[in-house]
N, C-alpha and C. Protein backbone atom coordinates (compact mmCIF):
# COMPACT_ATOMS: atom_id res chain seq x y z
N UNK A 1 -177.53 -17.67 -293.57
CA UNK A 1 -177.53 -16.35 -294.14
C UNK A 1 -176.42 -16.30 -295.18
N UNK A 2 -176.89 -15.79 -296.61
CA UNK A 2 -175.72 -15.59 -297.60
C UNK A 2 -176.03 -14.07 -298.21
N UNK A 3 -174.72 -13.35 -298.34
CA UNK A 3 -175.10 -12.09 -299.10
C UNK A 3 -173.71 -12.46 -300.41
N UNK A 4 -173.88 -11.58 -301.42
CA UNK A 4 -173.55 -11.62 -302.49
C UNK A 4 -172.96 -10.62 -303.13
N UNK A 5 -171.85 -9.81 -303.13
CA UNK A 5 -171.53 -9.14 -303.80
C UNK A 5 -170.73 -9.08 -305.45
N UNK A 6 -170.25 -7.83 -305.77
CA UNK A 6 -169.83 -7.81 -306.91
C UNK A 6 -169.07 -8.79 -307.56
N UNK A 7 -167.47 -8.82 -306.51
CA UNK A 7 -167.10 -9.40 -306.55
C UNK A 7 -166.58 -10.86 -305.69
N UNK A 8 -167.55 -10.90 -304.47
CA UNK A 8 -166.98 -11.65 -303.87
C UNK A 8 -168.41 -12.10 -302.84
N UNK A 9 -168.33 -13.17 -301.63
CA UNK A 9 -169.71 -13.53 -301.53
C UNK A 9 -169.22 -13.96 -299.64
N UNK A 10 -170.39 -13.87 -298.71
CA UNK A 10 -170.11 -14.53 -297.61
C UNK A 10 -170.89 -14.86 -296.86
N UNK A 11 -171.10 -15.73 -296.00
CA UNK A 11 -172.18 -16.58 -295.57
C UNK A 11 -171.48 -17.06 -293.85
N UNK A 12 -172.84 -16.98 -293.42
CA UNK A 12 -173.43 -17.31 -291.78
C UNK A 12 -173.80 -18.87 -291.64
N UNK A 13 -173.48 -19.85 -290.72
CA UNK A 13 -174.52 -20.25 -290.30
C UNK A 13 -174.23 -21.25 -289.09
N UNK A 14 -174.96 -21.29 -288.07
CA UNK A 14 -176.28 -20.31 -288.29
C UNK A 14 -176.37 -19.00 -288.16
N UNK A 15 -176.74 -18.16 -288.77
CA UNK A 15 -176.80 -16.58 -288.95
C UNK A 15 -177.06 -15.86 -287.57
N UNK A 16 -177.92 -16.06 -286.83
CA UNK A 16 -178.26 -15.76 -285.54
C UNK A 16 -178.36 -16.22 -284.55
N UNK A 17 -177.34 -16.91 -283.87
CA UNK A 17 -176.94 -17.40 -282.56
C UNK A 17 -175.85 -16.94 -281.95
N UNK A 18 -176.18 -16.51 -281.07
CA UNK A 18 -175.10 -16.29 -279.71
C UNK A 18 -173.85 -16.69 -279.97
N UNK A 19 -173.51 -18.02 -280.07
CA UNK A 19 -172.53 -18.60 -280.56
C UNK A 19 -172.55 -19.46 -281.64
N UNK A 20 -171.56 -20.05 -281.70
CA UNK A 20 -171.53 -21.53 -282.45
C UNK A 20 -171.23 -21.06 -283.88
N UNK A 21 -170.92 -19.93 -284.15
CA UNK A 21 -171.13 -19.21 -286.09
C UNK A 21 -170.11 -19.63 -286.64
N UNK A 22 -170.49 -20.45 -288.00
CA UNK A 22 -169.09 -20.39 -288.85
C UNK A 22 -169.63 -19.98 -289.80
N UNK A 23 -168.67 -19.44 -290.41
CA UNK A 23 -168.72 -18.84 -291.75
C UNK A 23 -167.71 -18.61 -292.56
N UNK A 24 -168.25 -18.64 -293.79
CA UNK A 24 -167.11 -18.49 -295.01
C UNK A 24 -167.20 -17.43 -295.90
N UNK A 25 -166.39 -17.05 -296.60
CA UNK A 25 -166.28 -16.22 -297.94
C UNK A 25 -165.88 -16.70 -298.72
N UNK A 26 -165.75 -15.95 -299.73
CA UNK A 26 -165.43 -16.35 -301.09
C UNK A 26 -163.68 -16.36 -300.88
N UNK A 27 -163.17 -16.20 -299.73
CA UNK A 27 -161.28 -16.01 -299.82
C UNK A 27 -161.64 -17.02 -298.69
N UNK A 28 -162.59 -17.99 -298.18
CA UNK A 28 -162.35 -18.77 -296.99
C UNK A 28 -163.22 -18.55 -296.21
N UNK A 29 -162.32 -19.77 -294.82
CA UNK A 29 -163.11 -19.89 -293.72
C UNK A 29 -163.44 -18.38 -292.62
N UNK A 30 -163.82 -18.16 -291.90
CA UNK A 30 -163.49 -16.99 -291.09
C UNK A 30 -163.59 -17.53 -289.65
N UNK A 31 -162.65 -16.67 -289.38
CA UNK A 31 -162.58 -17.33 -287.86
C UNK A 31 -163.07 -16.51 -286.47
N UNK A 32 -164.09 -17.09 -286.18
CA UNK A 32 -164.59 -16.33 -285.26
C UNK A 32 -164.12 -16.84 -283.56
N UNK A 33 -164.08 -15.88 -282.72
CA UNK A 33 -163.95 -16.02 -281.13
C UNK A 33 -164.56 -15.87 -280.50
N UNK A 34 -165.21 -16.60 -279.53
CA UNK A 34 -166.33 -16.72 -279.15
C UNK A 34 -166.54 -15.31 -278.14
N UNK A 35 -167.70 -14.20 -277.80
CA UNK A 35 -167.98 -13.61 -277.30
C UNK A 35 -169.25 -13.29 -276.59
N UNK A 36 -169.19 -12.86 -275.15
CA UNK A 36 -170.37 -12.94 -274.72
C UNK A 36 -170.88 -11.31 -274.73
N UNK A 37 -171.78 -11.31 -275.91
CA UNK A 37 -172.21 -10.13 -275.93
C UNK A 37 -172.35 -9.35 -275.26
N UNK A 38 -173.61 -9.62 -274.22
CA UNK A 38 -174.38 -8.69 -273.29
C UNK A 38 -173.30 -8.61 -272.34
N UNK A 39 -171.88 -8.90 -272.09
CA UNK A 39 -170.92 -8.65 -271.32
C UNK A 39 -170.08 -7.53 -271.62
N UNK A 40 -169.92 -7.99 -273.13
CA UNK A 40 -169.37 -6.78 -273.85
C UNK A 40 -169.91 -6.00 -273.89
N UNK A 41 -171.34 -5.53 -273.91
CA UNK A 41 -172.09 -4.58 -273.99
C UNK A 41 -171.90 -4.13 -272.99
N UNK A 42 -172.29 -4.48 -271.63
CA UNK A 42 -172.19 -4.00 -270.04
C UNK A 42 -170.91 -3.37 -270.08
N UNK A 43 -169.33 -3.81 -270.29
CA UNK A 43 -168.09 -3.49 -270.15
C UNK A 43 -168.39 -2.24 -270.86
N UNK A 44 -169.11 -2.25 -272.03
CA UNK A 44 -168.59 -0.79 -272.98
C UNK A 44 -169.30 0.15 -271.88
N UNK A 45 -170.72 -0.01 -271.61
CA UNK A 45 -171.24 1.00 -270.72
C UNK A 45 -170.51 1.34 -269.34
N UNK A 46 -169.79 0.37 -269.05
CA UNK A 46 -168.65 1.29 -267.79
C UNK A 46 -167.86 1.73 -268.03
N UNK A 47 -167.36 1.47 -269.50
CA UNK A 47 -166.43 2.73 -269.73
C UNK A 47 -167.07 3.82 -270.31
N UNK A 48 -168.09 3.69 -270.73
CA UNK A 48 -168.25 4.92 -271.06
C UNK A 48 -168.80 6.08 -269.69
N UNK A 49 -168.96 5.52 -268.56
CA UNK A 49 -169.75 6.22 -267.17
C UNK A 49 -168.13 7.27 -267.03
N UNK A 50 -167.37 5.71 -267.29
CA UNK A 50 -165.97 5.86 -266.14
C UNK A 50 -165.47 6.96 -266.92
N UNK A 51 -164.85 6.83 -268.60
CA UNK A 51 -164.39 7.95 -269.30
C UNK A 51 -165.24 9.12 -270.12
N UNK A 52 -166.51 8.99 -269.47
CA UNK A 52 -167.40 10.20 -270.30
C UNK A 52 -167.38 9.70 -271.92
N UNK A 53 -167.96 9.01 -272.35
CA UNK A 53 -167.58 9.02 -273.81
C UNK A 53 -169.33 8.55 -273.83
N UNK A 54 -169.41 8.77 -275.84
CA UNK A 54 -170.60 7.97 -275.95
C UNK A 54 -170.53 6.48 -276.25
N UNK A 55 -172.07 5.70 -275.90
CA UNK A 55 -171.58 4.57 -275.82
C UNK A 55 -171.81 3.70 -277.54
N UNK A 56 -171.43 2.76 -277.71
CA UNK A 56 -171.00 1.93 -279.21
C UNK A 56 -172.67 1.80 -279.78
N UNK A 57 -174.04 1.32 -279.09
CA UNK A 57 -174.97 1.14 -279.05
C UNK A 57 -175.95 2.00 -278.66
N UNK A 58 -176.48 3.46 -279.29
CA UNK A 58 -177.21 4.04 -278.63
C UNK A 58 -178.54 3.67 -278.25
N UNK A 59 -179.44 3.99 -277.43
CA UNK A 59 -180.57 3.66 -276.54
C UNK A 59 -181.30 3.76 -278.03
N UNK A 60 -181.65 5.11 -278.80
CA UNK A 60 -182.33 5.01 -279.89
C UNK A 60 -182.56 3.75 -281.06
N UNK A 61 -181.34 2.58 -280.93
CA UNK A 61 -181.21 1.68 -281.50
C UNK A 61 -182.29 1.16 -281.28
N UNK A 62 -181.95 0.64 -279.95
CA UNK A 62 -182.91 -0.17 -279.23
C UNK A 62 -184.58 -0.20 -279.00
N UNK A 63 -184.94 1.63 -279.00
CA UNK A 63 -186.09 2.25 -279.29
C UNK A 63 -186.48 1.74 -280.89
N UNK A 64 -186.12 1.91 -281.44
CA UNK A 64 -186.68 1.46 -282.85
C UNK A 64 -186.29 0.31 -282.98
N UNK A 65 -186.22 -0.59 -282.50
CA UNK A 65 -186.16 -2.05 -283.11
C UNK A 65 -187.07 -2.53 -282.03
N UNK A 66 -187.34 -1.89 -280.72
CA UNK A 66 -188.69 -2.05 -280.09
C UNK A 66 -190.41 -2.25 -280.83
N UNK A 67 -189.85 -0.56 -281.42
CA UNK A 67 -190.54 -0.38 -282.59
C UNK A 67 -190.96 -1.00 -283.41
N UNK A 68 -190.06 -1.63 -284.56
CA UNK A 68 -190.08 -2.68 -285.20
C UNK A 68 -191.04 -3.74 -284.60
N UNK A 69 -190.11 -4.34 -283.78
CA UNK A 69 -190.77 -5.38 -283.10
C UNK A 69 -192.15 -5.53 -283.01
N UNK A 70 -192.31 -4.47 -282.30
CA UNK A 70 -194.10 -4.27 -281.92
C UNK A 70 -195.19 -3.92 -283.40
N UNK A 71 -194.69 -3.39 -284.31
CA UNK A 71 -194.96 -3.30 -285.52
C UNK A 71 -195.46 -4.53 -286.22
N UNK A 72 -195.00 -5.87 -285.81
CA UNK A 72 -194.38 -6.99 -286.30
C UNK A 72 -195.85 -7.73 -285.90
N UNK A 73 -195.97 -7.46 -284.19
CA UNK A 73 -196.99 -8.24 -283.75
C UNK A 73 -198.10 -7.59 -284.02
N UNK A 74 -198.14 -7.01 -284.31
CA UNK A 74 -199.48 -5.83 -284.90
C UNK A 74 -200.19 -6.52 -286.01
N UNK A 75 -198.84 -6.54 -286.76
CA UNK A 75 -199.10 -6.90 -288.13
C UNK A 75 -199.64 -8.57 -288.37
N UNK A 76 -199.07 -9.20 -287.52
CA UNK A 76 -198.95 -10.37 -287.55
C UNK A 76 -200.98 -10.50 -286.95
N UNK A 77 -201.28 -9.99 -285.88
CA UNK A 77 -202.32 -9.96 -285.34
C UNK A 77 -203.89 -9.33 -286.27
N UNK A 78 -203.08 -8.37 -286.89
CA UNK A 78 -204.50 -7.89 -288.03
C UNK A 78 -204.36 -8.04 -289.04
N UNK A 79 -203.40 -9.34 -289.84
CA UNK A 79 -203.37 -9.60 -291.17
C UNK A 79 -202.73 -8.52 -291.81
């Protein structure tokens, strides 16, 4: 994955994996730490039970990229 801006440019790869990502910009390497998402995700949702707050990822996200998704195989299925 590469995007491109005005002045400056930065790149994935591989773009979508769990782990393993390096990537650079146009000022360098970037340094990533490895994280286990769906952990982090779970942790945010107990704090948000524990301190009442909303959570980082709302459910609606997830509803429309369901969406998407299913859109996808639709499409894929009737040309």
């Amino acid at each position: 994955m590469h995007a491109d801006a005005v002045r400056v440019w930065f790149g994935l790869e591989p773009g979508y994996e769990y782990g393993g990502l390096k990537g650079k910009t146009s000022e360098g390497e970037m340094d990533f730490h490895p994280v286990n998402q769906q952990a982090a995700q779970m942790d945010d949702f107990a704090q948000c039970v524990r301190y009442d707050r909303e959570k980082l990822v709302p459910a609606e996200m997830g509803l429309r990229e369901m969406r998407i998704i299913q859109a996808m195989y639709k499409s894929a299925r009737t040309g």
